[in-house]
N, C-alpha and C. Protein backbone atom coordinates (compact mmCIF):
# COMPACT_ATOMS: atom_id res chain seq x y z
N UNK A 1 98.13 90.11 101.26
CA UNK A 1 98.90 89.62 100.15
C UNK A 1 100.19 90.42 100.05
N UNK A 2 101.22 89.65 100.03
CA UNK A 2 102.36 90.37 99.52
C UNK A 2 102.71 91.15 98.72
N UNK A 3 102.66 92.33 98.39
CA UNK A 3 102.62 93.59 96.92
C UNK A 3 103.74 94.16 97.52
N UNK A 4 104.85 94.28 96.74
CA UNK A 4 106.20 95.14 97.25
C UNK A 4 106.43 96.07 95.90
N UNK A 5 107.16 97.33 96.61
CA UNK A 5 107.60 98.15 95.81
C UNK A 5 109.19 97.20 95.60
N UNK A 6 110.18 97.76 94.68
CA UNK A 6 111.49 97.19 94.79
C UNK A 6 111.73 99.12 94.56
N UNK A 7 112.38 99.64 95.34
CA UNK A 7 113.23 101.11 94.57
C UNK A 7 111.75 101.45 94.30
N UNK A 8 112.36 102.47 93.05
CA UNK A 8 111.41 103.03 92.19
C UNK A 8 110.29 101.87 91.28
N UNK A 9 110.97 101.00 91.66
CA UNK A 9 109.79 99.87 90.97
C UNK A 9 108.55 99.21 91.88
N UNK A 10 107.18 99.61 91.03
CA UNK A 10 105.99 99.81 91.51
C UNK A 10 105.03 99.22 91.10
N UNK A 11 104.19 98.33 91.34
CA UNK A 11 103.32 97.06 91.07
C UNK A 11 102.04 98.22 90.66
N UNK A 12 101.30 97.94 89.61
CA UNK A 12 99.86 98.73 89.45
C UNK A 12 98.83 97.38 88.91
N UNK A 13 98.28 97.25 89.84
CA UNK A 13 97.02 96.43 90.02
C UNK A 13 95.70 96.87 89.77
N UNK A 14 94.71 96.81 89.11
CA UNK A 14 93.64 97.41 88.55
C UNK A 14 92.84 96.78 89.76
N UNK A 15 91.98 98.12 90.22
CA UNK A 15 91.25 97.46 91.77
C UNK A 15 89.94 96.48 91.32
N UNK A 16 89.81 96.49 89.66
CA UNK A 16 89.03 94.91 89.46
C UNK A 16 89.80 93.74 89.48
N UNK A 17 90.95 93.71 89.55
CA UNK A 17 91.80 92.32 89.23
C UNK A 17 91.68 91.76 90.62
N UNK A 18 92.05 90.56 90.82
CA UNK A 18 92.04 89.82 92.22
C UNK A 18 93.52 89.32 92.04
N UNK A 19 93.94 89.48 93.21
CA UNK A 19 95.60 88.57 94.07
C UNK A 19 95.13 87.99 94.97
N UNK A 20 94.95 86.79 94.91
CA UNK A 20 95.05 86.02 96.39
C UNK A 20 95.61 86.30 97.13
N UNK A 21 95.35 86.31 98.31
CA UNK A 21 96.87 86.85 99.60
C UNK A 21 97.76 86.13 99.58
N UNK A 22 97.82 84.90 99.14
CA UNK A 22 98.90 83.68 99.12
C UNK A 22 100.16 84.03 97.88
N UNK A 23 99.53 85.02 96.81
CA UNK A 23 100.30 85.24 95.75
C UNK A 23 101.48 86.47 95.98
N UNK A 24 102.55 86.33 95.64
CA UNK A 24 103.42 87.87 95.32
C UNK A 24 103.66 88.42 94.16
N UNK A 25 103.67 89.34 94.35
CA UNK A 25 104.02 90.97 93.48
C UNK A 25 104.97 91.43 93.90
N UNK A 26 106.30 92.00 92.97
CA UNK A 26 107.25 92.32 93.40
C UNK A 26 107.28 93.45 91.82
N UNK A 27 107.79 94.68 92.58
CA UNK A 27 108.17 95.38 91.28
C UNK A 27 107.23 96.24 90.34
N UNK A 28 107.99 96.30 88.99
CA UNK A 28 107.38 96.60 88.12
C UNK A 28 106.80 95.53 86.90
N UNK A 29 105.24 95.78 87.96
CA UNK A 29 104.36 94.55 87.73
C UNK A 29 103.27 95.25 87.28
N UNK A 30 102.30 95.15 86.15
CA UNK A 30 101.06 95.66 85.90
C UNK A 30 100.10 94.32 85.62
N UNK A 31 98.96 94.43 86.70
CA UNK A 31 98.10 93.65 86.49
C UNK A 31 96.31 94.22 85.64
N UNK A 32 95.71 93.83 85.18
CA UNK A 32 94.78 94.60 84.16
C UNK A 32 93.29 94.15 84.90
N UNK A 33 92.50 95.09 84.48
CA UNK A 33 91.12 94.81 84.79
C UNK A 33 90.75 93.27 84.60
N UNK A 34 89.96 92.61 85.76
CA UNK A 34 89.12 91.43 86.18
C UNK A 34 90.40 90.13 85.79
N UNK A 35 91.36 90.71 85.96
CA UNK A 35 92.40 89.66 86.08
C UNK A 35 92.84 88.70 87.75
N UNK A 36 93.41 87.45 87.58
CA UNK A 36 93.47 86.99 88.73
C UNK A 36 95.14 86.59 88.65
N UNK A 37 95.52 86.56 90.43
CA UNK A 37 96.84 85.65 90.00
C UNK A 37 96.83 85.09 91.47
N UNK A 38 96.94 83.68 91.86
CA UNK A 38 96.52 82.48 92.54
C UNK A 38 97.36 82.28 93.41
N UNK A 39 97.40 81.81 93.88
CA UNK A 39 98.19 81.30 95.88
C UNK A 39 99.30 80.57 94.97
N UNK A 40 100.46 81.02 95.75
CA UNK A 40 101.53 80.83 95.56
C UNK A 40 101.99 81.21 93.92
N UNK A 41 101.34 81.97 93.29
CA UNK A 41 102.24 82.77 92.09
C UNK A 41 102.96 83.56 92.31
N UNK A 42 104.08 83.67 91.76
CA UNK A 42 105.01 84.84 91.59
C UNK A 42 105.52 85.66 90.78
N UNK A 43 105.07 87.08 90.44
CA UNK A 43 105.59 87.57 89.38
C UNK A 43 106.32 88.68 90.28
N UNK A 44 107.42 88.69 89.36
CA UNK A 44 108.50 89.07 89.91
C UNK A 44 109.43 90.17 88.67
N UNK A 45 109.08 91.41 89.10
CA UNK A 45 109.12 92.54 87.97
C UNK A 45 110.60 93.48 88.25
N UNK A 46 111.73 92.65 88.96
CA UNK A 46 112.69 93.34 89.85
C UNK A 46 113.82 93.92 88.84
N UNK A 47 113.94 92.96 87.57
CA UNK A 47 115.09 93.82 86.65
C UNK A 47 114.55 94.20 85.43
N UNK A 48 113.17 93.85 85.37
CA UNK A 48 112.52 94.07 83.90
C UNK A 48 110.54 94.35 83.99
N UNK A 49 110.13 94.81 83.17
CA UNK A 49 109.06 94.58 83.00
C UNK A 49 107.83 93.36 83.07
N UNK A 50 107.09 93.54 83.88
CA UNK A 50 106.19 92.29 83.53
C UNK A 50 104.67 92.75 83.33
N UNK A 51 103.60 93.07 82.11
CA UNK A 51 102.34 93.21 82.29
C UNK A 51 101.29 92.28 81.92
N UNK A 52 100.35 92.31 82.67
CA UNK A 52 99.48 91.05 82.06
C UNK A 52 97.87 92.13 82.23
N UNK A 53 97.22 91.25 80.98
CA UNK A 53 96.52 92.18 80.24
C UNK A 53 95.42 92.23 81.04
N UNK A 54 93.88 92.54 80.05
CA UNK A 54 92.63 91.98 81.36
C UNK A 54 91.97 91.13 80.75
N UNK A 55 91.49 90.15 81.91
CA UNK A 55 90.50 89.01 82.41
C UNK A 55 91.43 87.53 81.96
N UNK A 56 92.81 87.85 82.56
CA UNK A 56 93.99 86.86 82.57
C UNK A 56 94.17 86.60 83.35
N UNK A 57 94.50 85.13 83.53
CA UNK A 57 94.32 84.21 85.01
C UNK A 57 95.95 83.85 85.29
N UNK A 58 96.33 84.01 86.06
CA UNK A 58 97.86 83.11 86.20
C UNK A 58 97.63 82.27 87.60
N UNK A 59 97.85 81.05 87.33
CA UNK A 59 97.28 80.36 88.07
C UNK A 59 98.28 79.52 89.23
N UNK A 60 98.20 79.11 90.12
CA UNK A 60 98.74 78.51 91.45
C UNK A 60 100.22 78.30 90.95
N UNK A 61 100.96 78.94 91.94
CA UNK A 61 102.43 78.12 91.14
C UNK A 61 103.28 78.76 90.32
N UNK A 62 102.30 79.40 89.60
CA UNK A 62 103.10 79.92 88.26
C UNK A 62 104.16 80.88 88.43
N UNK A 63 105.55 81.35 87.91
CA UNK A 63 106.46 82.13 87.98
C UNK A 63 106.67 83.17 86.81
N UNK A 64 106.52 84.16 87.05
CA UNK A 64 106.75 85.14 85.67
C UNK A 64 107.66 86.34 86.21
N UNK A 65 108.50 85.84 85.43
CA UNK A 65 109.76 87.13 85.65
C UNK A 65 109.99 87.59 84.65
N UNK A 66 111.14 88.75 84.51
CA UNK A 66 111.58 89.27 83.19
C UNK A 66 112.81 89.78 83.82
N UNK A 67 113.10 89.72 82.97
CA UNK A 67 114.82 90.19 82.69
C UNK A 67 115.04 91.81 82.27
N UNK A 68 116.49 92.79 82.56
CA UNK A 68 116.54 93.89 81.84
C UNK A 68 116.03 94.21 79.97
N UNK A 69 116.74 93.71 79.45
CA UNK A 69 116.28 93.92 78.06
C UNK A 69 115.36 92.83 77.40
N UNK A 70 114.49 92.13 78.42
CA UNK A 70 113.66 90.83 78.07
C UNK A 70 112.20 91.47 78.72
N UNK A 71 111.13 92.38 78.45
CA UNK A 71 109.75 92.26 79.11
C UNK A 71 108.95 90.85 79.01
N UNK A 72 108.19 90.75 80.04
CA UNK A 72 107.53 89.85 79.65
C UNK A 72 105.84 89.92 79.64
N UNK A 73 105.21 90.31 78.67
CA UNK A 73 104.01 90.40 78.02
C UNK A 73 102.87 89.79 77.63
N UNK A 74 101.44 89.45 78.91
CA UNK A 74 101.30 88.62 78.82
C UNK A 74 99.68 89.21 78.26
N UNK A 75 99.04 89.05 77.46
CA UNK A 75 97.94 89.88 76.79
C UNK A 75 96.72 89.51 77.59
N UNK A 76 95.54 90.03 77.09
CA UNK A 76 94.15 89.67 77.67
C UNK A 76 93.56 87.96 77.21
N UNK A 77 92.63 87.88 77.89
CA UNK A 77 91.89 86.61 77.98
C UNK A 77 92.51 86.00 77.79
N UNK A 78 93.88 85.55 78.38
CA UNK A 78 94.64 84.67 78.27
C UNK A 78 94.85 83.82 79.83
N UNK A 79 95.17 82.54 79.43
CA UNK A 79 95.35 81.54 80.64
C UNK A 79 96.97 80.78 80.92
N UNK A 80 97.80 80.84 82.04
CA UNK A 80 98.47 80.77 82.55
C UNK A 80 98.48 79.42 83.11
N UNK A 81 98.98 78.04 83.15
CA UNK A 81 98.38 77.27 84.13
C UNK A 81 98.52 76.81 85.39
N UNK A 82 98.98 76.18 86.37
CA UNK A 82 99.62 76.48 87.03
C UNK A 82 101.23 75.78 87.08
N UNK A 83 101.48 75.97 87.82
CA UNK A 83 103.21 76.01 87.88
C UNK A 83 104.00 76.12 86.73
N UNK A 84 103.00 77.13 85.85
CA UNK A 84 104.17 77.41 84.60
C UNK A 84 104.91 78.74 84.88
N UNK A 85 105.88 78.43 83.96
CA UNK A 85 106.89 79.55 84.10
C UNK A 85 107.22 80.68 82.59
N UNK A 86 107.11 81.73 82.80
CA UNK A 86 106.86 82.65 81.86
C UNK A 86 108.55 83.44 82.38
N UNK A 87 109.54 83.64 81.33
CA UNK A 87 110.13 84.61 81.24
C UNK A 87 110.94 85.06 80.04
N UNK A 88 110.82 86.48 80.30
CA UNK A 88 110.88 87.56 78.97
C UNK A 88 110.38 87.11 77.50
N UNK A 89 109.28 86.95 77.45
CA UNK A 89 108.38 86.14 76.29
C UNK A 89 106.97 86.93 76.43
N UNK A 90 106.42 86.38 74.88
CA UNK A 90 104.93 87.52 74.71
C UNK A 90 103.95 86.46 74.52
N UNK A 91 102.96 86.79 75.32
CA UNK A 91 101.71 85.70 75.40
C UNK A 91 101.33 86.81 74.77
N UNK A 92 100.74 86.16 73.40
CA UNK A 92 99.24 86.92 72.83
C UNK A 92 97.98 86.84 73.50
N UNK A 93 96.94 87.87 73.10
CA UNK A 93 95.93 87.74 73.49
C UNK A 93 94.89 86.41 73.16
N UNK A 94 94.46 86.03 74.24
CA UNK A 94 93.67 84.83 73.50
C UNK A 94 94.39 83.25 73.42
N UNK A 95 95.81 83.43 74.02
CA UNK A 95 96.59 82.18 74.34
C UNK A 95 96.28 81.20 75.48
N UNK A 96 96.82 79.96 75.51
CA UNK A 96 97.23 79.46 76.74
C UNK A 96 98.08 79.00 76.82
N UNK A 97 98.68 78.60 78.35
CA UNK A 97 100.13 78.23 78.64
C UNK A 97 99.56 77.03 79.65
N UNK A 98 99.64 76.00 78.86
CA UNK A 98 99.21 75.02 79.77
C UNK A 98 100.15 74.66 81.31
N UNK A 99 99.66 73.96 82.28
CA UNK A 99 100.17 73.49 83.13
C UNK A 99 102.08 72.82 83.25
N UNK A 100 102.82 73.62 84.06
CA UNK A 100 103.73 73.13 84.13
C UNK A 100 104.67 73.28 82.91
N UNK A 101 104.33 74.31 81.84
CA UNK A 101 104.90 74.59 80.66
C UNK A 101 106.19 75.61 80.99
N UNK A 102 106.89 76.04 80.23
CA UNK A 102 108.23 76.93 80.20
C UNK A 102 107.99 77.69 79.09
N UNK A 103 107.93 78.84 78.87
CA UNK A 103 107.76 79.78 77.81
C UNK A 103 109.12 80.60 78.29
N UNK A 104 110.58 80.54 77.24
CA UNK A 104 111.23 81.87 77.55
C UNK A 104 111.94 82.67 76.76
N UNK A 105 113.18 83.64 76.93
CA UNK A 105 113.49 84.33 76.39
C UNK A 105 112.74 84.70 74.55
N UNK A 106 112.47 85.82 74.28
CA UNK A 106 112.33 85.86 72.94
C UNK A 106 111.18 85.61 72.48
N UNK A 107 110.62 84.25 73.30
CA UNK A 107 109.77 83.22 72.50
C UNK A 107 108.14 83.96 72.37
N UNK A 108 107.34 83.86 71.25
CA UNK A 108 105.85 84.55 71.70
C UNK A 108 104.82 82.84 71.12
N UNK A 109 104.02 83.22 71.76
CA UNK A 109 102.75 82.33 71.78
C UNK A 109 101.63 83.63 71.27
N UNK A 110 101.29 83.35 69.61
CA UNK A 110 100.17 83.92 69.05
C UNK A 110 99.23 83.39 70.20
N UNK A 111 97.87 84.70 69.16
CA UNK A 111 96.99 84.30 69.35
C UNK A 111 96.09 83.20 69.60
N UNK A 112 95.07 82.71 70.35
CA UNK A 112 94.59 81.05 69.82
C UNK A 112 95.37 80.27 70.44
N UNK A 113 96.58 80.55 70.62
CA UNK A 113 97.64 79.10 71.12
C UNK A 113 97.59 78.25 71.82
N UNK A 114 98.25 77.18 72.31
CA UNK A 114 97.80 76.92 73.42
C UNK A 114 99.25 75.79 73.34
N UNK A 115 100.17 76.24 74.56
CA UNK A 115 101.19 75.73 74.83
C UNK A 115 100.72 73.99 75.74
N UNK A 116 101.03 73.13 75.16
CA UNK A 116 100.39 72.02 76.21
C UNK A 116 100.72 71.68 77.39
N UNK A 117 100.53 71.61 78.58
CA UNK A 117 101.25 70.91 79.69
C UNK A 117 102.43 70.34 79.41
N UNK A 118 103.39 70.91 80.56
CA UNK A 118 105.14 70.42 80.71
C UNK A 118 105.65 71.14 79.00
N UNK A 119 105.53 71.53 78.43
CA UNK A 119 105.68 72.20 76.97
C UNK A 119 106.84 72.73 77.82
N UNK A 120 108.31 73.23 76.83
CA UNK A 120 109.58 73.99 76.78
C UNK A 120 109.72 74.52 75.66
N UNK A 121 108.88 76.09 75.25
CA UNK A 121 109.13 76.81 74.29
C UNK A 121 110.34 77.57 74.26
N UNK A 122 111.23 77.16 73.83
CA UNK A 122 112.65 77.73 74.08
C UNK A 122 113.03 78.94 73.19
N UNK A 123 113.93 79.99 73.78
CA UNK A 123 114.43 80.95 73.30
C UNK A 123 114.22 81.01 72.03
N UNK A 124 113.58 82.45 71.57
CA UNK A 124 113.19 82.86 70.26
C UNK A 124 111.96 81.75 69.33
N UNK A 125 111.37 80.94 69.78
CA UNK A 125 110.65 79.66 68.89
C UNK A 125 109.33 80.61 69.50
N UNK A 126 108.61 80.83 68.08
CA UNK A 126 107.66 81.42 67.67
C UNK A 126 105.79 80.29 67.68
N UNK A 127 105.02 80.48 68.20
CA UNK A 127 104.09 79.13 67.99
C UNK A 127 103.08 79.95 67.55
N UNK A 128 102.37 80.02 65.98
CA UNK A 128 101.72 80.74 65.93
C UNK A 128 100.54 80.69 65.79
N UNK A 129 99.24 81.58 65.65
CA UNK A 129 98.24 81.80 66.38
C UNK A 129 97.59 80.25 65.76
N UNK A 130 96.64 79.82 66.83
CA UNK A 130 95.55 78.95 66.49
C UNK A 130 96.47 77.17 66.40
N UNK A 131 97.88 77.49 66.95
CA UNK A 131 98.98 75.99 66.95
C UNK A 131 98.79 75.40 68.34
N UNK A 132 99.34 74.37 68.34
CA UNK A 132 98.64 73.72 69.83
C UNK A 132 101.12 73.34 69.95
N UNK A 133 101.26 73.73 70.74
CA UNK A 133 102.86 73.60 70.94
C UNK A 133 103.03 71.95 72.42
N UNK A 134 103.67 71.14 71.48
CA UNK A 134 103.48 70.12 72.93
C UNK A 134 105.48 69.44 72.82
N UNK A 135 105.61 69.06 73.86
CA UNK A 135 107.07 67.99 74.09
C UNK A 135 108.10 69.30 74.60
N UNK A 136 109.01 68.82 74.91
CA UNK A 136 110.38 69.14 75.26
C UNK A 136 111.99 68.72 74.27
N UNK A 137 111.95 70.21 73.58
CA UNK A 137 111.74 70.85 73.29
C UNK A 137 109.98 71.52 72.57
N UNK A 138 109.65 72.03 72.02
CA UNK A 138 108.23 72.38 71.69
C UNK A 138 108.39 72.33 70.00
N UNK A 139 107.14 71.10 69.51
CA UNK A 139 106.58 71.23 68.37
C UNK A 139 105.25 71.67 68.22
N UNK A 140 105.70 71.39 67.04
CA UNK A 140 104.42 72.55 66.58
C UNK A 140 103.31 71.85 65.61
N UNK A 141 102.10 72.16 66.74
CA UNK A 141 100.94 71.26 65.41
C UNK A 141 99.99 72.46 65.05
N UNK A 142 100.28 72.63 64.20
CA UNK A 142 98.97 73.89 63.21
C UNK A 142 97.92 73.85 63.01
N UNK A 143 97.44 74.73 63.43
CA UNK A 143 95.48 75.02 63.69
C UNK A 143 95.31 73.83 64.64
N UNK A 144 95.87 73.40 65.47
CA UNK A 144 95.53 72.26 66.69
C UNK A 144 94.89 72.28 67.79
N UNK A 145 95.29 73.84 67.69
CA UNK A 145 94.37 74.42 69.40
C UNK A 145 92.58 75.13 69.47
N UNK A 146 92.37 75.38 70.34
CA UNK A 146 90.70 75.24 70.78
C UNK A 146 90.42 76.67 71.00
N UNK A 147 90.07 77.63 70.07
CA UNK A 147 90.38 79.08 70.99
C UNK A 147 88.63 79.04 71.87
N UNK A 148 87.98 78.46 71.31
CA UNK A 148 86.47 78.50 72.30
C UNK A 148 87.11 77.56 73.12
N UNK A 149 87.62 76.42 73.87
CA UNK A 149 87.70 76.12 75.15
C UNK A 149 89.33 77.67 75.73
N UNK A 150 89.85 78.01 75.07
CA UNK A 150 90.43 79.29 75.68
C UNK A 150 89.47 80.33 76.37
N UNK A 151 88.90 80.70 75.60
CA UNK A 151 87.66 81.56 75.63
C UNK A 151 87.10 81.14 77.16
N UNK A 152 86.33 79.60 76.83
CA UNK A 152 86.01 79.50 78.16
C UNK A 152 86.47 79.43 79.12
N UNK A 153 87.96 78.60 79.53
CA UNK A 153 88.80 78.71 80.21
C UNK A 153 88.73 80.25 81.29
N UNK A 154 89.37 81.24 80.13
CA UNK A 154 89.38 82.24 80.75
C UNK A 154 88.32 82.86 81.65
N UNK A 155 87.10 82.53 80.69
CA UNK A 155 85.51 83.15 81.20
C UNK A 155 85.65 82.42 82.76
N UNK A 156 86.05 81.34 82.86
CA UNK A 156 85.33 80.85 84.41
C UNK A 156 86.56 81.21 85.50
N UNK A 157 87.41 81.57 85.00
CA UNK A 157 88.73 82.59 86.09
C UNK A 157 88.04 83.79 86.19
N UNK A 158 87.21 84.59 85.66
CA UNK A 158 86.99 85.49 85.69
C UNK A 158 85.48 85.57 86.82
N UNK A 159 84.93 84.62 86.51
CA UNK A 159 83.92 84.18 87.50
C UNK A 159 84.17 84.13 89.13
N UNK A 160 85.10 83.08 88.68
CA UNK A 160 85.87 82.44 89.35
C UNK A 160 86.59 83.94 90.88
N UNK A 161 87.48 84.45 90.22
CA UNK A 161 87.89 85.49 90.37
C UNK A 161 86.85 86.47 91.81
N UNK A 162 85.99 86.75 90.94
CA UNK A 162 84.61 87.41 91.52
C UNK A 162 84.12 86.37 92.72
N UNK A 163 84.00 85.55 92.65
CA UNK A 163 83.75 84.70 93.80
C UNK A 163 84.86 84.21 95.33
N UNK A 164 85.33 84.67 94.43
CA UNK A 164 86.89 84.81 95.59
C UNK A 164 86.85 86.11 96.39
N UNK A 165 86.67 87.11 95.29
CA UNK A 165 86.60 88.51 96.38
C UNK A 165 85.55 88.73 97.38
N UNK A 166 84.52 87.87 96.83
CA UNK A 166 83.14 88.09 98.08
C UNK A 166 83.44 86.96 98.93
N UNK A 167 83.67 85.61 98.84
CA UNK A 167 83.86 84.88 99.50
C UNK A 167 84.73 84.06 100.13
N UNK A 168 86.15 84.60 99.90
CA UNK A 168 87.33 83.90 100.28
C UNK A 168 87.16 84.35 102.09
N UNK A 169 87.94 83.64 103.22
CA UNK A 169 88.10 84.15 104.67
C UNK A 169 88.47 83.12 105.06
N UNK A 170 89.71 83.39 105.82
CA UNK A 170 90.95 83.00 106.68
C UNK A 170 89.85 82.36 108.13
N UNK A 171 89.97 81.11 107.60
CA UNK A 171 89.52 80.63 109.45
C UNK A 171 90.48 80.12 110.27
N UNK A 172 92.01 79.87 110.19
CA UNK A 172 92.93 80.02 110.40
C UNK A 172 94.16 80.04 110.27
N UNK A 173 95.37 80.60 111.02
CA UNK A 173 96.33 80.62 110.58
C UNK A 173 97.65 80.10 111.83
């Protein structure tokens, strides 16, 4: 798997978390205990901060960068989906970022959340805990979201995860 230093900037991966080999790490990147991040993700930590918490999935696709004065903060038991894009924004713990969503500058996703597929939470727009955020630009429906299918979500990446490290292998290339 691709894991690069940039300079003084240095990826710390918790040796429970899983990277697919298909995924990159660039930078100053912190990944957290029994966390996963999926073939073809990219987090990319080259002018700013990026940490993601533990037993957080970022899934196929997904892009998470950050900017100099923008970290981007992505908490525990939280779900990523794939080909979404995360930059300089705070995933609470216990969120999701559905499929193909945009979370950026400023913007945080409480607790509970759950950004819907193709969602554009734009600069500084707040969605807070337990709101389900859907359309382009992103509205907001209150107490809309599922934090037990979050919950589970996360639980079976984490499974998930574990079953990858014993059984993933290259039969060719």
């Amino acid at each position: 798997m691709p894991i690069y230093a940039l300079g003084d900037r240095t990826p710390t991966i918790h040796p429970d978390a899983y990277v697919h080999p298909d995924a990159v790490i660039i930078g100053d990147v912190t990944i957290g205990s029994l966390s996963s991040v999926w073939p073809s993700a990219v987090l990319r930590g080259d002018y700013g901060t990026i940490v993601v918490g533990d037993r957080t999935s970022i899934q196929d696709g997904a892009v998470v960068h950050a900017v100099a004065d923008f970290p981007t903060l992505v908490g525990s038991d939280c779900v990523v989906g794939h080909l979404a894009h995360l930059e300089g924004c705070i995933i609470h713990d216990g969120a999701l970022v559905g499929s193909g969503s945009i979370v950026l500058h400023h913007a945080e996703v409480n607790s509970g959340a759950t950004v819907g597929a193709g969602c554009v939470v734009t600069n500084n727009q707040i969605v807070p805990a337990n709101a389900l955020a859907v359309g382009v630009p992103a509205k907001i429906k209150e107490n809309a979201s599922s934090e037990a299918m979050i919950q589970g979500s996360a639980a079976v990446y984490v499974q998930n995860a574990r079953r990858y490290k014993q059984e993933l292998q290259l039969l060719s290339e």
